[in-house]
Protein backbone atom coordinates (compact mmCIF):
# COMPACT_ATOMS: atom_id res chain seq x y z
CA UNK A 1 28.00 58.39 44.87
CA UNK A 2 29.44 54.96 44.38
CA UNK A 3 32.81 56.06 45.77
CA UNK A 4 34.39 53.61 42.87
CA UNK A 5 38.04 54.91 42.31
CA UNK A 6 40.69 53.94 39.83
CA UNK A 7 39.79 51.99 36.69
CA UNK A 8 36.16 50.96 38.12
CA UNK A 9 35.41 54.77 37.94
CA UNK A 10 36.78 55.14 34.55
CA UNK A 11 34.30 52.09 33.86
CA UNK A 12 31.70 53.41 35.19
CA UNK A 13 31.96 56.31 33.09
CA UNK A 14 32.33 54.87 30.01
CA UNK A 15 29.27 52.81 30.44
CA UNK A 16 27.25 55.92 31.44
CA UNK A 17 28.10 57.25 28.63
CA UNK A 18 27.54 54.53 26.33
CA UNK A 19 24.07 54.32 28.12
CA UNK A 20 23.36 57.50 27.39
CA UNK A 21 24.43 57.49 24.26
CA UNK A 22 21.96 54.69 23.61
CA UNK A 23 18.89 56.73 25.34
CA UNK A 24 20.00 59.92 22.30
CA UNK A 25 19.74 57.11 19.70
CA UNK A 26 16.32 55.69 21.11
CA UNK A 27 15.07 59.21 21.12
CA UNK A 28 16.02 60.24 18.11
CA UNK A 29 14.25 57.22 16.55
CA UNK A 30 10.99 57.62 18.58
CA UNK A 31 10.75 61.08 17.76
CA UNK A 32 7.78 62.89 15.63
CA UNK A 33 9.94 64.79 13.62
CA UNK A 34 11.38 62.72 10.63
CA UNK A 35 15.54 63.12 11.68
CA UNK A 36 18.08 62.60 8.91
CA UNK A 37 20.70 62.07 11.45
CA UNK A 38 20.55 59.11 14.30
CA UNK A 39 23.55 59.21 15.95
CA UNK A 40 24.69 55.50 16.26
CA UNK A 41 28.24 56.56 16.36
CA UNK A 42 28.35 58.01 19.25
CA UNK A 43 29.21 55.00 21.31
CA UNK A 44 30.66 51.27 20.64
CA UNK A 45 27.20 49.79 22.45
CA UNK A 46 24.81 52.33 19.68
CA UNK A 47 27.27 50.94 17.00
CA UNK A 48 26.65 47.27 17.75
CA UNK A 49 22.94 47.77 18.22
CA UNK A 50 22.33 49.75 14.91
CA UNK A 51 21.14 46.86 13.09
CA UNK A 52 18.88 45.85 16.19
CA UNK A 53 17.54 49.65 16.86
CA UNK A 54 17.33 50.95 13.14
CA UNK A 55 17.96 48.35 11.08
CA UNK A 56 15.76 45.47 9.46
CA UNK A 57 15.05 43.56 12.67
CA UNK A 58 12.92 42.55 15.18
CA UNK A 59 14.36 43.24 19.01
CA UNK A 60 13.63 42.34 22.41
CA UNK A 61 15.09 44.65 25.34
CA UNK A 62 14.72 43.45 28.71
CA UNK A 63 14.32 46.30 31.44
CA UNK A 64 15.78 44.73 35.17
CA UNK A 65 14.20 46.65 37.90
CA UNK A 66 14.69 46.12 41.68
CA UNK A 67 11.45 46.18 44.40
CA UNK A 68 13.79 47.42 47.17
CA UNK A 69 13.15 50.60 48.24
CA UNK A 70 16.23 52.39 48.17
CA UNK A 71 16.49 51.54 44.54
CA UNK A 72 13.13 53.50 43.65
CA UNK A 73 15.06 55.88 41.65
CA UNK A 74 17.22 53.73 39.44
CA UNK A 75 13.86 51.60 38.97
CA UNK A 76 12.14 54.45 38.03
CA UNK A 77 14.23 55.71 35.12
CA UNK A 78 14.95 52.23 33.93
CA UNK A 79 11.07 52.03 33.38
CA UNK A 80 11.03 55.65 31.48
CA UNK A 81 13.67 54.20 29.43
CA UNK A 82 11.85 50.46 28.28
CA UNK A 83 9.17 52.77 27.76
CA UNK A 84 10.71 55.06 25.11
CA UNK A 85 12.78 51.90 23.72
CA UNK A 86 9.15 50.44 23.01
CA UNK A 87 7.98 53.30 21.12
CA UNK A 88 10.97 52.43 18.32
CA UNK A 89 9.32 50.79 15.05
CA UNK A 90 10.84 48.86 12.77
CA UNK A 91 9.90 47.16 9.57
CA UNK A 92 11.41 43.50 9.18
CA UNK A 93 11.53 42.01 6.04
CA UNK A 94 12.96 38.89 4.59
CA UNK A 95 16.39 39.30 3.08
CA UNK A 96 16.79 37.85 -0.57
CA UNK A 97 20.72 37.27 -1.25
CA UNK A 98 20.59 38.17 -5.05
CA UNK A 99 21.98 34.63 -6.84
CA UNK A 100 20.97 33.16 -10.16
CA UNK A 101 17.48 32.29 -9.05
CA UNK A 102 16.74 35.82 -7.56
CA UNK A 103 17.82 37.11 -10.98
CA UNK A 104 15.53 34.72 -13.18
CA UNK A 105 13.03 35.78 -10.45
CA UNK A 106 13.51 39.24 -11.66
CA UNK A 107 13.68 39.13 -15.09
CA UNK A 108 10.98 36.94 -15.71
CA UNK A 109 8.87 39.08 -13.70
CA UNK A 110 10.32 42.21 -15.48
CA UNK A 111 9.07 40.56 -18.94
CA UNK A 112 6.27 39.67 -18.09
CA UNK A 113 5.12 43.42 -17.20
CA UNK A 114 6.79 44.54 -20.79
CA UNK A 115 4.94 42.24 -22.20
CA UNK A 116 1.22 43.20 -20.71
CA UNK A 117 2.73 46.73 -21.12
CA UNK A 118 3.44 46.41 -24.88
CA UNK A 119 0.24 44.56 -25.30
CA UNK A 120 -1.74 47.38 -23.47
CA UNK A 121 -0.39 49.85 -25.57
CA UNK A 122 -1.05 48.14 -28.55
CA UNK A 123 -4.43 47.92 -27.76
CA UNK A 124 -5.07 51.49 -26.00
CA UNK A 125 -3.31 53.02 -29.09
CA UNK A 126 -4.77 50.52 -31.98
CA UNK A 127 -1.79 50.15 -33.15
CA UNK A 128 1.93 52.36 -31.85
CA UNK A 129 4.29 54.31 -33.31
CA UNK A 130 7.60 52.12 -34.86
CA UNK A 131 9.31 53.97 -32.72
CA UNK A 132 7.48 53.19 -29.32
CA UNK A 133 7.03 49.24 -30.70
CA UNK A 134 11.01 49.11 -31.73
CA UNK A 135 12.04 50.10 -27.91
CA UNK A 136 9.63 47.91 -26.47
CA UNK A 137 10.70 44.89 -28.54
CA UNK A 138 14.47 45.90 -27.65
CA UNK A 139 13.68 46.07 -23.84
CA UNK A 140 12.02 42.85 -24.30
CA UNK A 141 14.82 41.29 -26.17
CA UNK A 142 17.33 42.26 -23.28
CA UNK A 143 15.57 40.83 -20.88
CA UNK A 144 15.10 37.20 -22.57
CA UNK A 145 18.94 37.99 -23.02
CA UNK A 146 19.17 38.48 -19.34
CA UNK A 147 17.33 35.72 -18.71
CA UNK A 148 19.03 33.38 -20.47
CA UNK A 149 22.48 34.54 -19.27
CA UNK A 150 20.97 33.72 -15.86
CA UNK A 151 19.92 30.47 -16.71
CA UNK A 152 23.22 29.42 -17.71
CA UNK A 153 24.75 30.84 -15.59
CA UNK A 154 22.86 28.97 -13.16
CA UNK A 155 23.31 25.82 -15.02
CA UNK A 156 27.26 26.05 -14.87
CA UNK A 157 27.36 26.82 -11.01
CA UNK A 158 24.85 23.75 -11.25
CA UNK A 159 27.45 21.64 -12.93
CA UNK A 160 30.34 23.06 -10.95
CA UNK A 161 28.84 22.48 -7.76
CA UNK A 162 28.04 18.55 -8.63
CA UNK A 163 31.48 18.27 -9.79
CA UNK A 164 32.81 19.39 -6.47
């Protein structure tokens, strides 16, 4: 026992329960079993540590231990818990905010493949049905559509920006 009283108690509380709160969440994520649920809700401290714990991030926790004796215990769990919170794996990746240039990205990549698509086709089949050819050369034609409706696009934000 502490013997805290009054609002430190109440404190003391809350933050036990946000801590374990945040040892559910890190077992959840470290388990075998594939869960649907991870319950990040569960306290304001899993909430602000979703994006750290599940999310598309890298993160460093920092486990404080003590060498005096009479803190063995504490010490002890607080190394069980780095320990599960080092089994959690995430997957960073870049983020791409989609603009004009992520767009023309796209697209041009997305023609290109109709393109060898259409031309594999064409060659696989010696020659395609009008029907297969027509929806190919309309997929292709929305796309250089797309494309150029990103370019300008593009090219007014260009001219709107320089005017600013």
């Amino acid at each position: 026992m502490t013997g805290a009283t009054g609002k430190r108690l109440d404190e003391s509380k809350k933050i036990n329960q946000s801590l374990s709160a945040l040892g559910n969440v890190i077992k959840a994520l470290t388990e075998k079993t594939n869960r649907v649920h991870i319950p990040f809700r569960d306290s304001k401290l899993t909430r602000l540590l979703e994006d750290s714990l599940g999310g598309n991030c890298k993160t460093t926790m920092i486990a404080m231990v003590s060498p005096a004796s009479e803190s063995y215990n504490e010490s002890h769990q607080t190394l069980k818990f780095a320990t599960r919170a080092k089994k959690i794996k995430n997957e960073a990746k870049i983020n791409e905010d989609v603009d004009q240039r992520t767009l023309l990205r796209k697209y041009q990549i997305e023609l290109k493949k109709l393109k060898s698509e259409l031309e594999a086709k064409t060659k696989s089949m010696g020659g395609m049905p009008n029907q297969d050819v027509a929806r190919i050369e309309a997929e292709k034609l929305q796309a250089e559509a797309d494309k150029n409706a990103a370019i300008n696009a593009l090219e007014i934000r260009s001219h709107e920006f320089l005017q600013a």
